[in-house]
Protein backbone atom coordinates (compact mmCIF):
# COMPACT_ATOMS: atom_id res chain seq x y z
CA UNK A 1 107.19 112.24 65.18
CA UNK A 2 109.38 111.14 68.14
CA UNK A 3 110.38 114.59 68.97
CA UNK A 4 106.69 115.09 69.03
CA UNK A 5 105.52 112.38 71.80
CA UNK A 6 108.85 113.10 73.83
CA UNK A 7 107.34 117.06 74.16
CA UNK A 8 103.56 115.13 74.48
CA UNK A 9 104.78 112.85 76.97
CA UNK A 10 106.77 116.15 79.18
CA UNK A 11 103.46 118.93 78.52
CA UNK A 12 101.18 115.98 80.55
CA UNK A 13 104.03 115.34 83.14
CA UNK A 14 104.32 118.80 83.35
CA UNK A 15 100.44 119.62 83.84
CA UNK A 16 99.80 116.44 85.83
CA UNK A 17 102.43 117.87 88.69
CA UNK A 18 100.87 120.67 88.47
CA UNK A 19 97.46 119.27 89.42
CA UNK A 20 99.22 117.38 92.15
CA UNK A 21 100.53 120.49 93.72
CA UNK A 22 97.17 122.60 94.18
CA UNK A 23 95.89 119.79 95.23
CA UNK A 24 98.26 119.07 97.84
CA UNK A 25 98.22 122.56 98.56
CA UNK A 26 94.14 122.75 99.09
CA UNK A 27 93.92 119.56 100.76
CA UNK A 28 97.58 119.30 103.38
CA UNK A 29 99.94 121.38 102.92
CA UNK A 30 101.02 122.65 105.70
CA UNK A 31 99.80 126.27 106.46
CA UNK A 32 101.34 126.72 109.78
CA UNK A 33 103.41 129.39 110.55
CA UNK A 34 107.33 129.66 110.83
CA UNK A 35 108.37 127.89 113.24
CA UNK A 36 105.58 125.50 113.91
CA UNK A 37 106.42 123.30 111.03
CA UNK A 38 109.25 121.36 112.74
CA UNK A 39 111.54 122.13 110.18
CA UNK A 40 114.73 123.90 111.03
CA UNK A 41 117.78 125.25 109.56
CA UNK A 42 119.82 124.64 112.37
CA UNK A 43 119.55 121.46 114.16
CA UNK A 44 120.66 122.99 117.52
CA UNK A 45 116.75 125.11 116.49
CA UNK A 46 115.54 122.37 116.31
CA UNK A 47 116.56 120.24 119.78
CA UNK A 48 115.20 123.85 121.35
CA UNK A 49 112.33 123.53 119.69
CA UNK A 50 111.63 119.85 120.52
CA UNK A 51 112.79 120.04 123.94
CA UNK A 52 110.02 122.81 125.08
CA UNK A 53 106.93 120.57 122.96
CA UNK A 54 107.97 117.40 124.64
CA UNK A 55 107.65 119.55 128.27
CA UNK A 56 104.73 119.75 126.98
CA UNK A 57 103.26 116.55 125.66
CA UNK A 58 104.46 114.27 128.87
CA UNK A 59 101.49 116.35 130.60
CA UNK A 60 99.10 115.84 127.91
CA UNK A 61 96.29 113.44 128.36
CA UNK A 62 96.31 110.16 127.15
CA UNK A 63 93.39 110.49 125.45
CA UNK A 64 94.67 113.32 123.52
CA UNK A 65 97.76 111.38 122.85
CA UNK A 66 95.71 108.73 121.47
CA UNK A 67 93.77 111.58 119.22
CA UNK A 68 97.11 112.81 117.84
CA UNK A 69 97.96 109.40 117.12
CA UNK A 70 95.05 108.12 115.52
CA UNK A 71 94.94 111.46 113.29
CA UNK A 72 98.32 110.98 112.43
CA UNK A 73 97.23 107.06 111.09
CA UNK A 74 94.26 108.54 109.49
CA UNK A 75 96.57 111.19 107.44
CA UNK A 76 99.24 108.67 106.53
CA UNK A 77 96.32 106.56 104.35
CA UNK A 78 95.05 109.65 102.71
CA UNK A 79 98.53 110.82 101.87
CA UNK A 80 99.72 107.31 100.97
CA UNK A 81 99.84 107.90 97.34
CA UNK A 82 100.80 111.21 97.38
CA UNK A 83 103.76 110.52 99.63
CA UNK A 84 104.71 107.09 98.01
CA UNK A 85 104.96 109.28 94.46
CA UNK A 86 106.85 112.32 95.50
CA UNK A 87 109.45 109.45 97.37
CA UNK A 88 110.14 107.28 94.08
CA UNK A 89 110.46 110.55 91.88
CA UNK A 90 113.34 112.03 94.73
CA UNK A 91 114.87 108.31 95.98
CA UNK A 92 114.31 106.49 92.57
CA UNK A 93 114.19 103.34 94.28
CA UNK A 94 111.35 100.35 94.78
CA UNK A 95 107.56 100.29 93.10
CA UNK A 96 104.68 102.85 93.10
CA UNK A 97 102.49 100.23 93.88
CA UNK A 98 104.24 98.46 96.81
CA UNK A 99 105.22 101.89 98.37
CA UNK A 100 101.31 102.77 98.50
CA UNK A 101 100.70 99.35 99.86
CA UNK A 102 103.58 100.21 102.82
CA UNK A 103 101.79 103.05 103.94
CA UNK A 104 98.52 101.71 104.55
CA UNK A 105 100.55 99.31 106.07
CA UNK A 106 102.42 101.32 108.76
CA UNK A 107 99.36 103.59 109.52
CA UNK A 108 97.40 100.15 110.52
CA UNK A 109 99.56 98.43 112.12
CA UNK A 110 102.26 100.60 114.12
CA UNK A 111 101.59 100.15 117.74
CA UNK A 112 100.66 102.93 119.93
CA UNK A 113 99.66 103.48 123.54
CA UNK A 114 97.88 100.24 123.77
CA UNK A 115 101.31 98.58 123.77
CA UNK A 116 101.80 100.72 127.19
CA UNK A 117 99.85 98.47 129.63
CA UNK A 118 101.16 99.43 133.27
CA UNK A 119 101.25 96.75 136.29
CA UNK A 120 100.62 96.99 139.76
CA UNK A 121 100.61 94.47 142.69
CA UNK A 122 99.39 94.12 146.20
CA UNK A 123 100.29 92.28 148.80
CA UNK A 124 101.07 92.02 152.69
CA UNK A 125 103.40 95.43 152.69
CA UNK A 126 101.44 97.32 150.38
CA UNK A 127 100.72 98.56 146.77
CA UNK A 128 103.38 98.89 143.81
CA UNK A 129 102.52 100.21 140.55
CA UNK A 130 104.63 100.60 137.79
CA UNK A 131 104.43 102.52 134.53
CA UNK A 132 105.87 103.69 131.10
CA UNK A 133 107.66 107.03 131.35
CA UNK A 134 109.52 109.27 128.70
CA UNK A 135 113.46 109.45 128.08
CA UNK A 136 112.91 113.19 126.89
CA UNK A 137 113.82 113.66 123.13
CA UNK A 138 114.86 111.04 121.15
CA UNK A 139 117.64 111.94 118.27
CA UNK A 140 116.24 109.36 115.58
CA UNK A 141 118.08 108.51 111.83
CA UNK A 142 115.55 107.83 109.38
CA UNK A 143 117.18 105.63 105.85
CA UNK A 144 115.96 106.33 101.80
CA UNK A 145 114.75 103.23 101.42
CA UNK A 146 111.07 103.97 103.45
CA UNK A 147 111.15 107.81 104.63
CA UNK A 148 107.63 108.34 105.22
CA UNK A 149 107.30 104.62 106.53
CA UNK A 150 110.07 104.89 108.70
CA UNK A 151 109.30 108.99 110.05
CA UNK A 152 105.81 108.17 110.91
CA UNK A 153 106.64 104.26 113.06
CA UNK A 154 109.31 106.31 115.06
CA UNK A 155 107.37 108.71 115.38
CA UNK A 156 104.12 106.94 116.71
CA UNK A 157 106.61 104.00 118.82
CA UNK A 158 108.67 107.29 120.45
CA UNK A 159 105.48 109.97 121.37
CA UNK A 160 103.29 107.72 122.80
CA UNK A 161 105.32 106.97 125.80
CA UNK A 162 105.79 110.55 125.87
CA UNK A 163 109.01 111.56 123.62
CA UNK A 164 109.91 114.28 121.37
CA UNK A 165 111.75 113.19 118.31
CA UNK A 166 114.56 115.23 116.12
CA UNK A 167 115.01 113.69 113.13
CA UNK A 168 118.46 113.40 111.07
CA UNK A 169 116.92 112.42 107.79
CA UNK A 170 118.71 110.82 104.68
CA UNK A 171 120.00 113.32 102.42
CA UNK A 172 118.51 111.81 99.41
CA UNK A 173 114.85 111.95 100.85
CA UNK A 174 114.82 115.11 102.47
CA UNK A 175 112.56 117.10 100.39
CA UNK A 176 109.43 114.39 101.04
CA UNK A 177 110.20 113.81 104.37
CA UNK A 178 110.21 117.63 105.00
CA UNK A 179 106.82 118.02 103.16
CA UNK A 180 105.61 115.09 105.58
CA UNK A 181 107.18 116.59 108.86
CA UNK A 182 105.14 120.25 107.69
CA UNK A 183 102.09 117.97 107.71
CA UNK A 184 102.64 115.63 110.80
CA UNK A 185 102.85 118.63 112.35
CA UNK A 186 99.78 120.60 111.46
CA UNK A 187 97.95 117.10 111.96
CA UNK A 188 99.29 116.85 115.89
CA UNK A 189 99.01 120.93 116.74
CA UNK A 190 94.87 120.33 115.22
CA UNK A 191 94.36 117.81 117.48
CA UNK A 192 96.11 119.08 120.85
CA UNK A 193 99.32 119.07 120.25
CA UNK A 194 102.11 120.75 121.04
CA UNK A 195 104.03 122.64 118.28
CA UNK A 196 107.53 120.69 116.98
CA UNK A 197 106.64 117.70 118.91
CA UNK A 198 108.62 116.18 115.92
CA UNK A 199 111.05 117.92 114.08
CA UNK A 200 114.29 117.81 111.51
CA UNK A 201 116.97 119.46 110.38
CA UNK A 202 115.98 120.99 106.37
CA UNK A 203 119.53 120.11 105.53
CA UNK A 204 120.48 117.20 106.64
CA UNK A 205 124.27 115.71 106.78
CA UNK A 206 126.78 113.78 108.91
CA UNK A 207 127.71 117.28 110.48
CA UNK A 208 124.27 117.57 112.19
CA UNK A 209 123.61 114.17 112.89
CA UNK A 210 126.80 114.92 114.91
CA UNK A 211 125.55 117.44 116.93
CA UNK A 212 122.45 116.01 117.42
CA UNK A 213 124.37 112.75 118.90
CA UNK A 214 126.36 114.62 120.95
CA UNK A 215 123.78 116.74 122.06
CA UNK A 216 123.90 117.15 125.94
CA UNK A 217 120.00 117.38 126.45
CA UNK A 218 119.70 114.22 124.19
CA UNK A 219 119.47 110.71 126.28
CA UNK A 220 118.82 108.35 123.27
CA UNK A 221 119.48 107.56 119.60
CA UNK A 222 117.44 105.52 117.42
CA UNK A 223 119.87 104.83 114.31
CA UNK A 224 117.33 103.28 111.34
CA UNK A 225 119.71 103.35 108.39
CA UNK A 226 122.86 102.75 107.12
CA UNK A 227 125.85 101.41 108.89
CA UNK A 228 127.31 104.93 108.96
CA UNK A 229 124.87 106.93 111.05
CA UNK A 230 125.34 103.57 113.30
CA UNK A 231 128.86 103.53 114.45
CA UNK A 232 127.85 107.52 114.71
CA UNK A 233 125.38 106.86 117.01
CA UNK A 234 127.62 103.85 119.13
CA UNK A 235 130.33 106.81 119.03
CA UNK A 236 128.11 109.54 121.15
CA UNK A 237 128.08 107.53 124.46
CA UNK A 238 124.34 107.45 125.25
CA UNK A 239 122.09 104.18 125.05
CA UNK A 240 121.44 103.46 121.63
CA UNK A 241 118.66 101.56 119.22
CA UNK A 242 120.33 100.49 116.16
CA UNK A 243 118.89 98.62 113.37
CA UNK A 244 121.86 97.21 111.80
CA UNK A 245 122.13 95.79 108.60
CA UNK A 246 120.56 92.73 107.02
CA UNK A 247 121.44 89.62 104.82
CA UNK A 248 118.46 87.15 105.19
CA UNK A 249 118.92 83.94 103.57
CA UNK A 250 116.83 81.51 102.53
CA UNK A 251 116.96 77.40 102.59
CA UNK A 252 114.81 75.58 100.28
CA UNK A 253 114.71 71.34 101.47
CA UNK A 254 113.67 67.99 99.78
CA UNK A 255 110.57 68.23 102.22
CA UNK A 256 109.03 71.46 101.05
CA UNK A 257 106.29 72.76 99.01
CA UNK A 258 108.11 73.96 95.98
CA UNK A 259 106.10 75.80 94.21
CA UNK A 260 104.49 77.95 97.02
CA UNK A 261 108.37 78.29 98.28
CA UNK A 262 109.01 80.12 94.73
CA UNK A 263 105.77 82.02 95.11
CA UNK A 264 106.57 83.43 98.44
CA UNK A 265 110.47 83.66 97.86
CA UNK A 266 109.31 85.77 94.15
CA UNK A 267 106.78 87.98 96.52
CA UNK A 268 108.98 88.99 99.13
CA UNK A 269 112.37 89.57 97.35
CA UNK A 270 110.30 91.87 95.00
CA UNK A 271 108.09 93.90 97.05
CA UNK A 272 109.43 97.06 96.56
CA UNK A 273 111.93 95.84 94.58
CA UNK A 274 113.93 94.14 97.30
CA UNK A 275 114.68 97.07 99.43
CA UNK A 276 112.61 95.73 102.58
CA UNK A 277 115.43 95.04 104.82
CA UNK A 278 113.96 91.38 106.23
CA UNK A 279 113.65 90.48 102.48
CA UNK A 280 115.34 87.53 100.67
CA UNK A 281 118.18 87.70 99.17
CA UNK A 282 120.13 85.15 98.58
CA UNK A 283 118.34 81.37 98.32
CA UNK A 284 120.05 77.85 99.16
CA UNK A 285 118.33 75.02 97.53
CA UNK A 286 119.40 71.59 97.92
CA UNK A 287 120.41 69.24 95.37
CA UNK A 288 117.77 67.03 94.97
CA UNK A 289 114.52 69.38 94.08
CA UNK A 290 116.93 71.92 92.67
CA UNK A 291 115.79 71.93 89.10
CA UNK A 292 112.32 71.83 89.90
CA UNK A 293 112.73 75.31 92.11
CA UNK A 294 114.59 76.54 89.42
CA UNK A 295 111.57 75.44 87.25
CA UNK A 296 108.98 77.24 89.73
CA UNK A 297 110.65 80.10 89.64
CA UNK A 298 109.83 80.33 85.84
CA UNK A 299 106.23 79.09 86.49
CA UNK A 300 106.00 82.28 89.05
CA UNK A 301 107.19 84.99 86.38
CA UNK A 302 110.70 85.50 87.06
CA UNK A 303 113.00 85.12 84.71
CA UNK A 304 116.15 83.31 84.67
CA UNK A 305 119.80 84.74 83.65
CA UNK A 306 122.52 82.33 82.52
CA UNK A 307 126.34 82.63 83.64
CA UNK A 308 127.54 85.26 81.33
CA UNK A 309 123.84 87.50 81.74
CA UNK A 310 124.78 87.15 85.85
CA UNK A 311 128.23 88.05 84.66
CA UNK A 312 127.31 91.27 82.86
CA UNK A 313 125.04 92.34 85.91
CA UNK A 314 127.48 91.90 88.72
CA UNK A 315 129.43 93.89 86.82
CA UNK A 316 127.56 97.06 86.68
CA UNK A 317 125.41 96.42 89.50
CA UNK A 318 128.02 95.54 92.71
CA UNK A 319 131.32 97.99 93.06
CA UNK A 320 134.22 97.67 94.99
CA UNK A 321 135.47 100.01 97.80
CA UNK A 322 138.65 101.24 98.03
CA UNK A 323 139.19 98.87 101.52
CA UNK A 324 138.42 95.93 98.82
CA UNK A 325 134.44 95.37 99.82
CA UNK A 326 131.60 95.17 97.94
CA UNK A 327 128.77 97.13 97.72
CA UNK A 328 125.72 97.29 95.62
CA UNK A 329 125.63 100.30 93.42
CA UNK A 330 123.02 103.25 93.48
CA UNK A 331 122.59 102.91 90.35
CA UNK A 332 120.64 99.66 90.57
CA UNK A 333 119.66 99.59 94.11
CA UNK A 334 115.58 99.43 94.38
CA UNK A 335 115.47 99.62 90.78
CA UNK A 336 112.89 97.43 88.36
CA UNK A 337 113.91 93.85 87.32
CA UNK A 338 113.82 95.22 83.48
CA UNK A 339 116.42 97.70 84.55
CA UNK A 340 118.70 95.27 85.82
CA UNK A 341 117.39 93.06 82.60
CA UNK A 342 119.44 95.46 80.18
CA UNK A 343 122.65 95.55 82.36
CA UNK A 344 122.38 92.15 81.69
CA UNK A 345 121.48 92.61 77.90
CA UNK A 346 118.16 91.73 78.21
CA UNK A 347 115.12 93.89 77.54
CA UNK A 348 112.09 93.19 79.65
CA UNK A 349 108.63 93.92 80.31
CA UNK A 350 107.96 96.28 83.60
CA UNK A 351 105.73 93.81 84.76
CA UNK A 352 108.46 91.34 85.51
CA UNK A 353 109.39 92.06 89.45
CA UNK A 354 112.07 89.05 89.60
CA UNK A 355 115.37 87.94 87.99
CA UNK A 356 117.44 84.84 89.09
CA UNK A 357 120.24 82.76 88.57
CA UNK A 358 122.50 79.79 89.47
CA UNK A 359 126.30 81.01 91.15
CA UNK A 360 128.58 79.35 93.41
CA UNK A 361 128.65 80.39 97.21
CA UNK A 362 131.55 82.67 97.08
CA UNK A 363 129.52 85.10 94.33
CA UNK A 364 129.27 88.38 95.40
CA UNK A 365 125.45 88.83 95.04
CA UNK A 366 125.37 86.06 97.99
CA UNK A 367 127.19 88.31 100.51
CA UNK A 368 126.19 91.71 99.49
CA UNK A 369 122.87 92.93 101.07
CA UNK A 370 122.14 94.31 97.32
CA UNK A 371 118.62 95.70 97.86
CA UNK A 372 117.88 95.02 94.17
CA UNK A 373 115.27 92.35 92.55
CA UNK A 374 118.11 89.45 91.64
CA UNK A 375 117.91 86.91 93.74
CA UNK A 376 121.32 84.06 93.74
CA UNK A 377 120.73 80.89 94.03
CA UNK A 378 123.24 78.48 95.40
CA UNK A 379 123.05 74.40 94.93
CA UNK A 380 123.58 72.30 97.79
CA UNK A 381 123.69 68.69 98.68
CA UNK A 382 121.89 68.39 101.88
CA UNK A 383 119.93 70.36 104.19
CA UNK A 384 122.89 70.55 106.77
CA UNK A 385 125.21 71.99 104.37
CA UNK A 386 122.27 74.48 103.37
CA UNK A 387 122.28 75.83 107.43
CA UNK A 388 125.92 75.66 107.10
CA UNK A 389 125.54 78.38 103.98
CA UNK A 390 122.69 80.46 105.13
CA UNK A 391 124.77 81.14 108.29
CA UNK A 392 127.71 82.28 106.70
CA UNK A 393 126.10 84.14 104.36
CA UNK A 394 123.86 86.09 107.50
CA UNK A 395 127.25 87.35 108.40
CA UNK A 396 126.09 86.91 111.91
CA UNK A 397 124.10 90.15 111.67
CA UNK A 398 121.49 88.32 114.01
CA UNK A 399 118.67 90.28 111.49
CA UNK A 400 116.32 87.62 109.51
CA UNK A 401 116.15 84.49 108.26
CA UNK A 402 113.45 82.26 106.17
CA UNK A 403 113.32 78.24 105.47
CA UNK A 404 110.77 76.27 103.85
CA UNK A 405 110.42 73.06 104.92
CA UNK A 406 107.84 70.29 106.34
CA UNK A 407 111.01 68.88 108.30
CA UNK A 408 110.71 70.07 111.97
CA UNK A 409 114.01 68.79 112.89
CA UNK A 410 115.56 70.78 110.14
CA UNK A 411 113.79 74.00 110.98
CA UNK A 412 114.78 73.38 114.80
CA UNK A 413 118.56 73.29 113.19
CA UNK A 414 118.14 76.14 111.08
CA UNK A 415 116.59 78.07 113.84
CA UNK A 416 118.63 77.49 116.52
CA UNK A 417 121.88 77.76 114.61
CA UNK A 418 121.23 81.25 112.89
CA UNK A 419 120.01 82.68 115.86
CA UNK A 420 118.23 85.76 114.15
CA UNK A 421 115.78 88.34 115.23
CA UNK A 422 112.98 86.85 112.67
CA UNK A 423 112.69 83.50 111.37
CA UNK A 424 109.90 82.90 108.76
CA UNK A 425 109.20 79.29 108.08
CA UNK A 426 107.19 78.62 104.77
CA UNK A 427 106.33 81.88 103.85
CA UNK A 428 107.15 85.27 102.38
CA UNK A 429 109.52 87.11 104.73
CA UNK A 430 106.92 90.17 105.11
CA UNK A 431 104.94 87.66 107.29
CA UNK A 432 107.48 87.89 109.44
CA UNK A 433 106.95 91.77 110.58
CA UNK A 434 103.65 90.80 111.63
CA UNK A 435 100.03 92.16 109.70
CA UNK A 436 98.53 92.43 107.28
CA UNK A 437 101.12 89.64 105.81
CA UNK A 438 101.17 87.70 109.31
CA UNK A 439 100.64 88.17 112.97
CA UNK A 440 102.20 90.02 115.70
CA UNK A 441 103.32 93.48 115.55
CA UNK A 442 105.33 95.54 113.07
CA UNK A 443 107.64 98.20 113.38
CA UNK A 444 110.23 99.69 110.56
CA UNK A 445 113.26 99.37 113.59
CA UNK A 446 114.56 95.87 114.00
CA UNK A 447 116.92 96.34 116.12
CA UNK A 448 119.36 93.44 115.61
CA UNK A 449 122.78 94.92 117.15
CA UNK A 450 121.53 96.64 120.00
CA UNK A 451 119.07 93.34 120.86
CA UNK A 452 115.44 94.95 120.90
CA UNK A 453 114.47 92.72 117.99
CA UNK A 454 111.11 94.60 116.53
CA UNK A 455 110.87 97.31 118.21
CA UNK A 456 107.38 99.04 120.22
CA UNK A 457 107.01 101.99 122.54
CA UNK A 458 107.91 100.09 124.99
CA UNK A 459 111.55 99.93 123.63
CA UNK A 460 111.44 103.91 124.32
CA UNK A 461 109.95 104.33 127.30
CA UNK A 462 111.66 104.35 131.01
CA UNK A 463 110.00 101.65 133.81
CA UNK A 464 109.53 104.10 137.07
CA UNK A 465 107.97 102.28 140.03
CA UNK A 466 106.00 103.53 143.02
CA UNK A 467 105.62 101.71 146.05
CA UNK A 468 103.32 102.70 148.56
CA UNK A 469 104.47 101.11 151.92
CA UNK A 470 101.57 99.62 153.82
CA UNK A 471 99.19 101.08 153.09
CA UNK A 472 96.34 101.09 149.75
CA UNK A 473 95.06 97.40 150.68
CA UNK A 474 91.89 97.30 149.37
CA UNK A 475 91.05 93.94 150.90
């Protein structure tokens, strides 16, 4: 009988996929011909290709830029499902239901050519205007974690001002992010377009990211990803974006709300199972309300592990490299809290999103930016000792930071002594990358290392002035 449901279970799979792929095929798969889909064999194809469309698209009109763009928004929502699927089936990491959720996200609220407001001034000696101008094509690293998310923000933040953009693409999500790059590009040639505006490499690997680094017609590099294609991208020379990695900590104090601090702590550590690079992960409570977070945790759904449970998980879910550093292991990295529930020896329902546990500062889960739903959480006497922690857990990576607290002196302390790109005070860290969780803008590059913070098109575009000497007084 379990024979049976196992064959049950793969006959539905197997029809259900089926249904997915005529439909995908009727409704947005790309019909384009060779060469138009912006997907190359050879990445030096590829820069060719890109280099001609961008010739193109810096004479386009703006309000065919802003067409393209708001086509490209419109197909990101009615793919959002599709794409979120086909990414957890090739990545395995994060939550059906959060990735859907990210891509409505992005398609809202990814800045375009509004952000490109030009300025002019006149005076005594005449008019100066000056505007937003293209760098040319843009070489551009897209991680795992958010492939679609990440391909269509760079994409939007690096055409408006006028870009092209060839994309080095992580190896393990190549196959959705070429199926989105086929339709991207159908979606911008239908609306006025040029062909291979955006475009990749089908088989992505250090070698081409290489080439297109080095590439001579190639003036910037966006690196969104691991520390590897960084250092890469430092290595080739040419003025980099980097969006480095990220170990936000979190201080709990005497003065704050606990139970909405374990509410927002549970919700951001978990959305997409803790993969969301400004997410929590590691929390510093003090002393003093320490039970009672531990407590409001519980009251929130997640579930506790005791010494030897964090013991078994560490275990199996952080490794060692052979220079003697830890690292969180693929194996567990964006996977479900009831996943990491039996490395512990627990079994779990899927509707838990959140595990958590007492250890001492030094524990590896503290220090290791472990992209997996456990969250640490370290005791500590006083709010100052608490800063003290969060800051040398940070590592100094300058990335994010949250504390919740009613204390303003202690969240001028904390602010001013981490000295991070985000700070969210008393609330989840997605409020800190702006809507629909808070305000402000949001953009998948937070560009911590290279100092661009969340990034916009303005971060890719060149400032070109013209000044008109005497003359164009209107008054």
């Amino acid at each position: 009988m379990g024979s049976d449901i196992v064959m049950d279970r793969e006959l539905v799979a197997k029809i259900v996929q089926q249904v997915l792929d005529e439909l995908a095929s009727k409704n947005g798969k790309s019909t384009l011909p060779a060469g138009q889909t912006g997907i190359f064999d050879d990445i030096e194809d590829a820069i060719k290709a890109t280099i001609a469309a961008q010739k193109e698209w810096v004479k386009t009109s703006k309000e065919t830029k802003t067409k393209v763009i708001d086509a490209l928004r419109q197909v990101v929502h009615d793919y959002a499902a599709d794409f979120s699927r086909r990414a957890l089936e090739e990545t395995g990491m994060g939550r059906l239901e959060d990735k859907i959720s990210k891509h409505h996200n992005v398609a809202d609220v990814t800045p375009g050519l509004e952000d490109l407001e030009s300025k002019s001034w006149i005076g005594d000696k005449g008019l100066v205007v000056e505007d937003y101008a293209p760098y040319g094509v843009i070489a551009a690293v897209a991680p795992s974690t958010h492939p679609i998310p990440v391909l269509f923000n760079s994409t939007v933040i690096m055409i408006a001002p006028g870009n092209g953009v060839v994309f080095n693409v992580h190896p393990a999500a190549k196959k959705v992010s070429a199926y989105a790059m086929a339709i991207f590009n159908q979606v911008i040639q239908k609306n006025g377009g040029p062909a291979n505006l955006i475009s990749m490499v089908k088989e992505p690997t250090m070698e081409s990211a290489e080439k297109l680094f080095h590439h001579p017609q190639i003036p910037m590099i966006v690196a969104t990803g691991g520390p590897g294609p960084v250092k890469a991208a430092f290595a080739a020379g040419k003025k980099v974006v980097a969006a480095g990695p990220g170990n936000p900590p979190v201080l709990v104090d005497e003065t704050a709300d606990i139970q909405k601090a374990a509410k927002y702590i549970i919700e951001g550590a978990s959305f997409d199972n803790n993969i969301v690079c400004i997410a929590e992960k590691a929390v510093f409570v003090v002393d003093s309300v320490f039970s009672q977070f531990m407590h409001a945790m519980a009251n929130e759904g997640a579930v506790e592990l005791n010494p030897q449970q964090i013991d078994a998980l560490t275990q199996k879910a952080i490794l060692k490299s052979d220079r003697g550093e830890n690292y969180a292991s693929r194996d567990f990295i964006g996977k479900n809290a009831n996943v990491l529930g039996l490395a512990a020896g627990l079994t779990l329902s899927d509707e838990v999103r959140m595990l958590y546990g007492e250890t001492d500062f030094s524990h590896p889960f503290v220090h290791t930016e472990q992209m997996m739903p456990f969250l640490p959480i370290v005791r500590v006497q006083d709010a100052k000792e608490g800063i003290d922690k969060c800051y040398e857990a940070e590592h100094r990576y300058g990335h994010t930071a949250i504390i919740h607290s009613n204390n303003l002196d202690i969240i001028t302390q904390f602010t001013q002594k981490l000295d991070v790109d985000i700070v969210v005070v008393n609330g989840t860290s997605l409020s800190g990358l702006g809507p629909k969780a808070g305000e402000a803008y949001f953009s998948h590059t937070l560009a911590s290392p290279t100092g661009e913070g969340v990034c916009t098109p303005r971060n890719f575009a060149r400032i070109r002035r013209l000044a008109v000497f005497n003359a164009l007084k209107i008054v």
